[in-house]
Protein backbone atom coordinates (compact mmCIF):
# COMPACT_ATOMS: atom_id res chain seq x y z
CA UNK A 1 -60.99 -5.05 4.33
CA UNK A 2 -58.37 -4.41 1.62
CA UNK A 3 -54.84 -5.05 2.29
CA UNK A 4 -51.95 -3.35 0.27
CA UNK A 5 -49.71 -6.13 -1.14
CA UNK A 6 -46.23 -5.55 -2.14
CA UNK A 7 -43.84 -7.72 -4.36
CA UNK A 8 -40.59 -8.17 -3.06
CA UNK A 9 -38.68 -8.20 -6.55
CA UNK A 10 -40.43 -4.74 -6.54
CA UNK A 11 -37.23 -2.48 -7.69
CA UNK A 12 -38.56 0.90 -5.88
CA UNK A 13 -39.16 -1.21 -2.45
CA UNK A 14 -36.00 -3.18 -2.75
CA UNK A 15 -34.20 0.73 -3.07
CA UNK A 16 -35.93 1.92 -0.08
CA UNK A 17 -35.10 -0.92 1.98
CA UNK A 18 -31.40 -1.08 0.75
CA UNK A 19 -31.44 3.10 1.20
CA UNK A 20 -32.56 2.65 4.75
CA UNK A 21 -30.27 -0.24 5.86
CA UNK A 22 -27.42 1.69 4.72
CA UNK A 23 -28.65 5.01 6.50
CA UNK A 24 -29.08 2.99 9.75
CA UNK A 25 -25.55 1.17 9.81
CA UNK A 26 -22.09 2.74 11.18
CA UNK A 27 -19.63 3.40 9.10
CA UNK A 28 -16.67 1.61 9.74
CA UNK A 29 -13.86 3.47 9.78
CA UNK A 30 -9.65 2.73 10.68
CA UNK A 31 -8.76 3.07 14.22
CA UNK A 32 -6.51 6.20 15.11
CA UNK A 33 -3.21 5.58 15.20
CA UNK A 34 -1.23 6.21 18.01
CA UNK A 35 2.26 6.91 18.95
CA UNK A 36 3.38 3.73 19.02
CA UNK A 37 1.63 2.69 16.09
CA UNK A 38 3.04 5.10 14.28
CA UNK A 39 6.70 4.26 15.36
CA UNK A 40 6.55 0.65 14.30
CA UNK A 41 4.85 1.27 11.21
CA UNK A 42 8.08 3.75 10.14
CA UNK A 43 9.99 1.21 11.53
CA UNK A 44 8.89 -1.42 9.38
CA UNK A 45 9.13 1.19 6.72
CA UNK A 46 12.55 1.78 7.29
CA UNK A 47 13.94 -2.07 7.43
CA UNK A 48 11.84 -2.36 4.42
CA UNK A 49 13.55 0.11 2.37
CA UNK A 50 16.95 -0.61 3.94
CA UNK A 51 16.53 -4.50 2.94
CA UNK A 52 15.66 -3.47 -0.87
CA UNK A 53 18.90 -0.84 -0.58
CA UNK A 54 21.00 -3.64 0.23
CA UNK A 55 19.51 -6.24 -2.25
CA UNK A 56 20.11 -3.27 -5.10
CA UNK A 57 23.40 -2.73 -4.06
CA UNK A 58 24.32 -6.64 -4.04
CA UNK A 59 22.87 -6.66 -8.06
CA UNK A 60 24.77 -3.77 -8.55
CA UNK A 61 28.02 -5.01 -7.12
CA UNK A 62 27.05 -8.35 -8.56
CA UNK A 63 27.78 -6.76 -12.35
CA UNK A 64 30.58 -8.31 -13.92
CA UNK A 65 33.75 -6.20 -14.27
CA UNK A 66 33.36 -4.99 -17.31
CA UNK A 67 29.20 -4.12 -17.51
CA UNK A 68 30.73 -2.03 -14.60
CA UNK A 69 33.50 -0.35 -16.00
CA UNK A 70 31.06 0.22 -19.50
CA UNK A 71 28.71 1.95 -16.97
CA UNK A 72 31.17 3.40 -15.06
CA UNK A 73 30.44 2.41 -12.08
CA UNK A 74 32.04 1.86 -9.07
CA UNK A 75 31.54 1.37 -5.79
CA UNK A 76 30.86 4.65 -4.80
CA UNK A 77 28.30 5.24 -7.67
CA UNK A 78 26.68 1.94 -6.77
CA UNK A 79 26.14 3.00 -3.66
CA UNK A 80 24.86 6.25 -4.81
CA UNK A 81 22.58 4.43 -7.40
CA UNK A 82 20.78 2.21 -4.77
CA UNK A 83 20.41 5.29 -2.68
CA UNK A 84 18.55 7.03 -5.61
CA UNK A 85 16.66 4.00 -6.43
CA UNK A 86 15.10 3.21 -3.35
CA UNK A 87 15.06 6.53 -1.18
CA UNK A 88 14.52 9.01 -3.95
């Protein structure tokens, strides 16, 4: 009686089994999200961007005097310059 023997360092069997472990799992994929999800997530978003806005606008306003007035900036431009900076 002959019996086949196989290596296990052999590279073609160690393909095949890695080829057919990966056909046989699920793919894991993100969960939907839903409504609510959704809402926090642009909420968090939001208070995110607002939080750099104001930490901008505090360096901005934080410029001494004259950097400002060399820039020519004031407080409505820094405000307009945060804006830009952080919402586009």
């Amino acid at each position: 009686m002959h019996k086949s023997h196989i290596e296990l360092g052999d590279p073609a069997l160690v393909l095949a089994l890695n080829q057919a472990h990966i056909k046989g799992r699920k793919k894991h994929t993100k969960p939907e999200r839903t409504g609510t999800m959704k809402t926090l997530s642009s909420l968090a978003s939001a208070a995110r961007k607002r939080a750099a806005y104001r930490r901008t606008l505090a360096e901005l306003n934080g410029l001494p005097s004259k950097v400002k007035a060399d820039l020519d900036i004031d407080e409505a431009r820094a405000c307009e310059l945060a804006r830009t900076a952080i919402y586009g």
